[in-house]
Protein backbone atom coordinates (compact mmCIF):
# COMPACT_ATOMS: atom_id res chain seq x y z
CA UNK A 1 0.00 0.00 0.00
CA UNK A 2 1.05 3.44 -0.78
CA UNK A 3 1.48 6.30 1.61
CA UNK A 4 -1.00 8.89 -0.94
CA UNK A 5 -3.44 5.78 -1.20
CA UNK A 6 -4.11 5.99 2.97
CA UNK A 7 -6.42 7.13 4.66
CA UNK A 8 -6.29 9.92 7.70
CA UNK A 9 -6.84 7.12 10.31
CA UNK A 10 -4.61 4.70 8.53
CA UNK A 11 -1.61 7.76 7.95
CA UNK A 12 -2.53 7.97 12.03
CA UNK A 13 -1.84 4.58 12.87
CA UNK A 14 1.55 4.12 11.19
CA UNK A 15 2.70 7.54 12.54
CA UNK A 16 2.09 5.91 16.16
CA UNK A 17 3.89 2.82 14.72
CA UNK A 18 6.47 4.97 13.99
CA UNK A 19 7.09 7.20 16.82
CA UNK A 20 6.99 4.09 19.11
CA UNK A 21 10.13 2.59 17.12
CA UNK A 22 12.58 5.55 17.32
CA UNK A 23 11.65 5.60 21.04
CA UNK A 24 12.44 2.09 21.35
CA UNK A 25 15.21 2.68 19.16
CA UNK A 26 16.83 5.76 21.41
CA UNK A 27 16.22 3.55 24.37
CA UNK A 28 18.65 1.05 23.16
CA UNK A 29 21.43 3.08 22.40
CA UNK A 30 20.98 5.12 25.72
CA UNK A 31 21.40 2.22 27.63
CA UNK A 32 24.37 1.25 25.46
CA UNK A 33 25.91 4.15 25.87
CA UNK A 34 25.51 4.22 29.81
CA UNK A 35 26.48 1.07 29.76
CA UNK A 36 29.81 2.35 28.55
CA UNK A 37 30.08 5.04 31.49
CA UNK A 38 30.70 5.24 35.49
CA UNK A 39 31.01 7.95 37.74
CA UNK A 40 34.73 10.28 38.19
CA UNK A 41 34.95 8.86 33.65
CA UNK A 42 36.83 11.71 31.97
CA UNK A 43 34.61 12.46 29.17
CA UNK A 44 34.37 14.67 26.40
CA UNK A 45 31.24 16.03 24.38
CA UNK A 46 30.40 19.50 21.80
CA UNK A 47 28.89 21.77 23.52
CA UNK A 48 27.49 25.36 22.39
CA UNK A 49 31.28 26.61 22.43
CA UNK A 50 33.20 24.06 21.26
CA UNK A 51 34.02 20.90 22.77
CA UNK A 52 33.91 20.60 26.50
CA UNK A 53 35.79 17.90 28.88
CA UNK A 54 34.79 16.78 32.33
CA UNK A 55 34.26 14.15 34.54
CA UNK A 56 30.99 12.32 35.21
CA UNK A 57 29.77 13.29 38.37
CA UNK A 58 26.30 11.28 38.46
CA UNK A 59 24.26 8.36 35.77
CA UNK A 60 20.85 9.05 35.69
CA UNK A 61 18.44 6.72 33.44
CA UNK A 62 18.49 9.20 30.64
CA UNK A 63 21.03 11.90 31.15
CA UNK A 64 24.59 12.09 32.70
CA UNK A 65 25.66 15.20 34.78
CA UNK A 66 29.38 15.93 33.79
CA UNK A 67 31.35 18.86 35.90
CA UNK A 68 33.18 20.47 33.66
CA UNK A 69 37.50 20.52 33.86
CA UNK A 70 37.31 23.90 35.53
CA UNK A 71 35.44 22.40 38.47
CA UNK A 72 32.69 25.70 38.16
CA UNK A 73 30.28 24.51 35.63
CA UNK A 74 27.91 21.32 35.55
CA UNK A 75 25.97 20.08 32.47
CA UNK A 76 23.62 17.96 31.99
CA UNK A 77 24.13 15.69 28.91
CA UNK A 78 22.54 12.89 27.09
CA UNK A 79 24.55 9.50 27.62
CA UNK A 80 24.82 9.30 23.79
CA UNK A 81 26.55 12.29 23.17
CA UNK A 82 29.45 11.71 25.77
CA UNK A 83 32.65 10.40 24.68
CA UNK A 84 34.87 8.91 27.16
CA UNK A 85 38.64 9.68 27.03
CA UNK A 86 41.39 7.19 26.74
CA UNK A 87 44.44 7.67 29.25
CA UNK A 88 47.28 8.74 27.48
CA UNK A 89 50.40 7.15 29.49
């Protein structure tokens, strides 16, 4: 069936259909991105400015607060977006 042969009620439907996939979709690669982080993790992310680095300060189920490397500022970030560093030795 084609999308311009459907009805209002049908177009409806698979919308719902839709929506409910990405959202089970984001779900899974939240949790396997947290998965991937624990608490005092040196991270990295873009923020508004540039990139930003910090350490993960607290995992919640769908964001991760990160305190910045200057110690002042805290943001609040989605698990995806964070990017843990590697030690450099």
């Amino acid at each position: 069936m084609r999308i311009d042969d459907m009805s209002i009620d049908q177009l409806l439907e698979l919308n719902q259909y839709i929506c409910r996939r990405i959202d089970e979709l984001r779900d899974q690669a939240n949790l396997q991105a947290l998965s991937q982080l624990r608490v005092g993790l040196k991270v990295t992310f873009e923020g508004r400015e540039g990139p930003v680095l910090g350490i993960v300060t607290k995992i919640n189920r769908k964001s991760v607060i990160v305190l910045g490397e200057d110690g002042r500022k805290q943001y609040k970030v989605s698990p995806e977006l964070l990017r843990p560093l590697r030690d450099v030795k």
